[in-house]
N, C-alpha and C. Protein backbone atom coordinates (compact mmCIF):
# COMPACT_ATOMS: atom_id res chain seq x y z
N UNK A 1 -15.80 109.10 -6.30
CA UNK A 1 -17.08 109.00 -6.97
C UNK A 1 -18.04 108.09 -6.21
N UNK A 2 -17.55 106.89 -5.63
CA UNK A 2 -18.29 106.27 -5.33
C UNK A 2 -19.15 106.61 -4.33
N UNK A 3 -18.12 107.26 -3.08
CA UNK A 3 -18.92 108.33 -1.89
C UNK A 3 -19.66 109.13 -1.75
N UNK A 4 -19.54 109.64 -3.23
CA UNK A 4 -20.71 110.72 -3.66
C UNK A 4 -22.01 110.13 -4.34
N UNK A 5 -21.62 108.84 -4.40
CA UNK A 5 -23.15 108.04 -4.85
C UNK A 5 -23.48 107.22 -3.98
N UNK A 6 -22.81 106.72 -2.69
CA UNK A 6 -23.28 106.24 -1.27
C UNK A 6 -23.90 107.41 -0.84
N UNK A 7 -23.58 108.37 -0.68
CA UNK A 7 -24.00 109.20 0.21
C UNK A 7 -25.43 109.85 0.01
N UNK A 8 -25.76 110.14 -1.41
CA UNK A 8 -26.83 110.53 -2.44
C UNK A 8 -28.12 109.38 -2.21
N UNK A 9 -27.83 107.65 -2.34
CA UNK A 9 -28.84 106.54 -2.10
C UNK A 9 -28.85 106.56 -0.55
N UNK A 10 -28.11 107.15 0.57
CA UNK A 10 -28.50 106.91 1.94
C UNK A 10 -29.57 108.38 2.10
N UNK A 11 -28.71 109.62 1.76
CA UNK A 11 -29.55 110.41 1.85
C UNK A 11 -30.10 110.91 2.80
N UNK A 12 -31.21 111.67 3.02
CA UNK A 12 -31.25 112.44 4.30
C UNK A 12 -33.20 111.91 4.47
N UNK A 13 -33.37 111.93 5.77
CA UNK A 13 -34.39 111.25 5.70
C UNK A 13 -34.96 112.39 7.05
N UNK A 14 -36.59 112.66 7.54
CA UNK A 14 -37.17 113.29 8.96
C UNK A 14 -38.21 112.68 8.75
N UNK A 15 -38.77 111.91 9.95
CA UNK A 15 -39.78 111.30 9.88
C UNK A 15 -41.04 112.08 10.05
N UNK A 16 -40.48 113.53 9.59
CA UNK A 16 -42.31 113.83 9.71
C UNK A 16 -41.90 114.09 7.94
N UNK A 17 -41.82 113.64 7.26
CA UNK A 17 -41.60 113.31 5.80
C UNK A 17 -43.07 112.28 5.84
N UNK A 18 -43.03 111.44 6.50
CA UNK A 18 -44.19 110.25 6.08
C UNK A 18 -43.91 109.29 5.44
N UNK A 19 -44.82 108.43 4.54
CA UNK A 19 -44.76 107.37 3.40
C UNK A 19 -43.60 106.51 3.63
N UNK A 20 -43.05 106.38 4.91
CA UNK A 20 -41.69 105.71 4.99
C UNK A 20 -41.59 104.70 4.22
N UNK A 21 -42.87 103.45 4.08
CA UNK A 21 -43.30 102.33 3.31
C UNK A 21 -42.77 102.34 2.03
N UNK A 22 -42.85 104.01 1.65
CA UNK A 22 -42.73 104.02 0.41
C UNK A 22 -41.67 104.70 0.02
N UNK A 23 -40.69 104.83 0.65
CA UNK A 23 -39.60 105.60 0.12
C UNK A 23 -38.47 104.49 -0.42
N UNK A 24 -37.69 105.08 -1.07
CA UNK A 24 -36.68 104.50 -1.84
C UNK A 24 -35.52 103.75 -1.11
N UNK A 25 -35.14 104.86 0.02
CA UNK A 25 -34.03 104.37 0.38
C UNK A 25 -33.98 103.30 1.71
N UNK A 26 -33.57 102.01 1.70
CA UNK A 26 -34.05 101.10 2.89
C UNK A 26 -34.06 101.09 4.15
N UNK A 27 -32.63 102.43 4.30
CA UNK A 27 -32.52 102.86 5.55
C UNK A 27 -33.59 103.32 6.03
N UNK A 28 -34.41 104.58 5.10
CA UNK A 28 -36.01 105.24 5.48
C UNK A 28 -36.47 104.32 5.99
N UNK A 29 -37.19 103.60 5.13
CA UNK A 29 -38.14 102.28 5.44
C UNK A 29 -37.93 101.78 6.76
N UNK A 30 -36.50 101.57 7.29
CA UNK A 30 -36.55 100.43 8.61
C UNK A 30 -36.39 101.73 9.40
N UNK A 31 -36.12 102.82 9.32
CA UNK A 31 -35.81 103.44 10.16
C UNK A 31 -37.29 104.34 10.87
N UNK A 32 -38.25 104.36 9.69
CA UNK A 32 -39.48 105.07 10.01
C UNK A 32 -40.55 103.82 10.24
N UNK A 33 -40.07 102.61 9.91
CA UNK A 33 -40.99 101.31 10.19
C UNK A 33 -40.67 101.04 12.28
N UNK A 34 -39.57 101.12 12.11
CA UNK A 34 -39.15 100.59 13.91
C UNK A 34 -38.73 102.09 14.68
N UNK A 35 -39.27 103.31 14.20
CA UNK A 35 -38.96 104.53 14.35
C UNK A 35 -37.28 104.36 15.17
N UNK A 36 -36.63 104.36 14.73
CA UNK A 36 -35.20 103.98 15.31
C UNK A 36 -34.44 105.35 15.44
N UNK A 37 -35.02 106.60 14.73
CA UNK A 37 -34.46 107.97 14.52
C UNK A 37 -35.80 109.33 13.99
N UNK A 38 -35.17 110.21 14.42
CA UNK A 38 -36.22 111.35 14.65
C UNK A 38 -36.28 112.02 13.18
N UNK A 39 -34.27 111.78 12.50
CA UNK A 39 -33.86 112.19 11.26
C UNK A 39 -32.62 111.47 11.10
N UNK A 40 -32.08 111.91 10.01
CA UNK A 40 -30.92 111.47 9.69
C UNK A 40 -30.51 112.08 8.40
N UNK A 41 -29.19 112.45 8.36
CA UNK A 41 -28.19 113.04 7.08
C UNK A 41 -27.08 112.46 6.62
N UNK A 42 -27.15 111.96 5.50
CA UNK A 42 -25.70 111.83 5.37
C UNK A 42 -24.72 112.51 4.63
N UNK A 43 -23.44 112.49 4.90
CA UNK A 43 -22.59 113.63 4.53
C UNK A 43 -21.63 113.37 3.61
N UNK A 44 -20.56 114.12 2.92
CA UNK A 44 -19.02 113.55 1.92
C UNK A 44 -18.98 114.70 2.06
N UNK A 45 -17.65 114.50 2.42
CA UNK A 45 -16.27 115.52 2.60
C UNK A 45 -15.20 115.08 1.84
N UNK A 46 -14.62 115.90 0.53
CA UNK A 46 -13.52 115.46 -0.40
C UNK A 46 -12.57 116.19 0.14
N UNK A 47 -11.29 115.77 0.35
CA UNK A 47 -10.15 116.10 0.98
C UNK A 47 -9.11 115.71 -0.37
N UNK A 48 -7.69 116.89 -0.14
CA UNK A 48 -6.76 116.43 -1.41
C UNK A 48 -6.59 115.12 -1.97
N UNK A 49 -6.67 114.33 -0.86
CA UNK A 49 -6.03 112.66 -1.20
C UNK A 49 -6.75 111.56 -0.70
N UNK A 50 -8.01 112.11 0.15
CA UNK A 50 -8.79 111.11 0.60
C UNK A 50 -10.24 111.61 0.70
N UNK A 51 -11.65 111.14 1.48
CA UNK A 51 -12.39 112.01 1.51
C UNK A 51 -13.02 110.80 3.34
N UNK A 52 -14.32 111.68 3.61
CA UNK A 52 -14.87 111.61 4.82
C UNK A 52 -16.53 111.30 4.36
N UNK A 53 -16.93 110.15 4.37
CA UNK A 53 -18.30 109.83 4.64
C UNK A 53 -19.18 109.52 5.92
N UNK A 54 -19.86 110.10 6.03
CA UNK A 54 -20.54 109.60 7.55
C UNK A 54 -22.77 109.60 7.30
N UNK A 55 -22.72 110.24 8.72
CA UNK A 55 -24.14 110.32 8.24
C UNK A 55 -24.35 111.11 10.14
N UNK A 56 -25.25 111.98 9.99
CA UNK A 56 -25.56 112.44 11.41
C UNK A 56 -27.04 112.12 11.80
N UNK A 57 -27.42 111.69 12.51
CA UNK A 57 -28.47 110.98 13.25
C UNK A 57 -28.88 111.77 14.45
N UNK A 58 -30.43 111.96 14.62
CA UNK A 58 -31.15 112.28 15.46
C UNK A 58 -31.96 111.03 15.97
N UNK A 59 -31.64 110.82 17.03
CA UNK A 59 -32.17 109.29 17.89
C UNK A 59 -32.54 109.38 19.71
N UNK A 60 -33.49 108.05 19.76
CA UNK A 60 -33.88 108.15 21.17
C UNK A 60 -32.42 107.91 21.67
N UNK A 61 -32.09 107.99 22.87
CA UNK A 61 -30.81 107.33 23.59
C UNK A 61 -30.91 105.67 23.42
N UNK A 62 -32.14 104.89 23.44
CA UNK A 62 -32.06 103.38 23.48
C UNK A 62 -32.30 102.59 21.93
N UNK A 63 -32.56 104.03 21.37
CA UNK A 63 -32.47 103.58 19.82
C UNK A 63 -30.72 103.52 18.87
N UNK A 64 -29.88 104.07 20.09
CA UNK A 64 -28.55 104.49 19.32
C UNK A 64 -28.18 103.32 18.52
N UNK A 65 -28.37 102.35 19.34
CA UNK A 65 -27.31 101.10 18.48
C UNK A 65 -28.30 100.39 17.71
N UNK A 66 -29.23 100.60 17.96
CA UNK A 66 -29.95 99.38 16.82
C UNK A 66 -30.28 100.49 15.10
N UNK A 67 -30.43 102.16 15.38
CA UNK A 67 -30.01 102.77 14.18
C UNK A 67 -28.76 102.65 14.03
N UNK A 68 -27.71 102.23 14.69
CA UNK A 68 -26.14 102.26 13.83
C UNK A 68 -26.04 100.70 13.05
N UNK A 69 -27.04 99.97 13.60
CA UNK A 69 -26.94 98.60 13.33
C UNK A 69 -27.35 98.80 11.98
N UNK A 70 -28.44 99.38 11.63
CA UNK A 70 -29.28 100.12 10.37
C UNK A 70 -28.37 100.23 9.38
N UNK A 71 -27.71 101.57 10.01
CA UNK A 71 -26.62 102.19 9.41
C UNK A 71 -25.66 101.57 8.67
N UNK A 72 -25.24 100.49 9.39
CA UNK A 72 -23.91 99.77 8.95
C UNK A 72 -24.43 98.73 7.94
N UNK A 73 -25.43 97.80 8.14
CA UNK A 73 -25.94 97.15 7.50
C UNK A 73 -26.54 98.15 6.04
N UNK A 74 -26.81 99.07 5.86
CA UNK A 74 -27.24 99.67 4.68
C UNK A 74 -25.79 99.75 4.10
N UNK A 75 -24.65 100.64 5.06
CA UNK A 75 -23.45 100.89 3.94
C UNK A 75 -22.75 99.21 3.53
N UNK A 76 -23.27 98.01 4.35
CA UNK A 76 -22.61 97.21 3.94
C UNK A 76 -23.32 96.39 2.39
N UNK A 77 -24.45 96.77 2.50
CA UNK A 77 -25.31 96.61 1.20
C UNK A 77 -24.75 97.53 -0.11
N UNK A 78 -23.94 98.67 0.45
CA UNK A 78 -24.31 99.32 -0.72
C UNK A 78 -22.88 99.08 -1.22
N UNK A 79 -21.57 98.34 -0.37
CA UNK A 79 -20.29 98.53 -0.64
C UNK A 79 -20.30 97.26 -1.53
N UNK A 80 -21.32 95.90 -1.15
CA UNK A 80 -21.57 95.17 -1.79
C UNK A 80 -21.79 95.01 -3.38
N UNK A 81 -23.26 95.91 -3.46
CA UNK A 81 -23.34 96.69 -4.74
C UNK A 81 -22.52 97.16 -5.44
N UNK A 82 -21.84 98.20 -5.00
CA UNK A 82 -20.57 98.45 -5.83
C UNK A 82 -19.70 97.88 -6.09
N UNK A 83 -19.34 96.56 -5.31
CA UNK A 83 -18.32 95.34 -5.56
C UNK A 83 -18.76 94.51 -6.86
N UNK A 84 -20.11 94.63 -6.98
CA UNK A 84 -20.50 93.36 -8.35
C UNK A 84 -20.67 94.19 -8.97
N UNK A 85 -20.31 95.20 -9.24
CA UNK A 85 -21.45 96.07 -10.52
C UNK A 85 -19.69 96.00 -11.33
């Protein structure tokens, strides 16, 4: 359950969407504020006994690591969240 509600608040984002300022999810925001990616998806895959979260990214080559930096820092916000709730 929980993967399916990480995956839903990261969400899929293309920066010809716009309003980055104003979108919900924080990844958008830093990602269309420091243009760090062209797009981005994220995914869940439920498997019998486990499942697969990720996210697929469209990026410059010198933007790779500072959007994974993004990346990681958002899922570490959100694993947070789900730890106090």
């Amino acid at each position: 359950m929980r993967d399916r509600c990480g995956g839903q608040l990261v969400g899929t984002w293309d920066r010809n969407f716009g309003g980055s300022q104003n979108l919900s999810s924080p990844l958008a925001r830093v990602a269309g504020e420091h243009a760090l990616a062209h797009n981005y998806m994220s995914f869940q895959t439920s498997y019998k006994d486990t499942g697969l979260w990720g996210c697929y990214a469209v990026t410059d080559h010198d933007k790779i690591e500072d959007f994974c930096f993004a990346l990681t820092q958002e899922w570490l916000r959100l694993a947070h969240v789900s730890l106090c709730v």
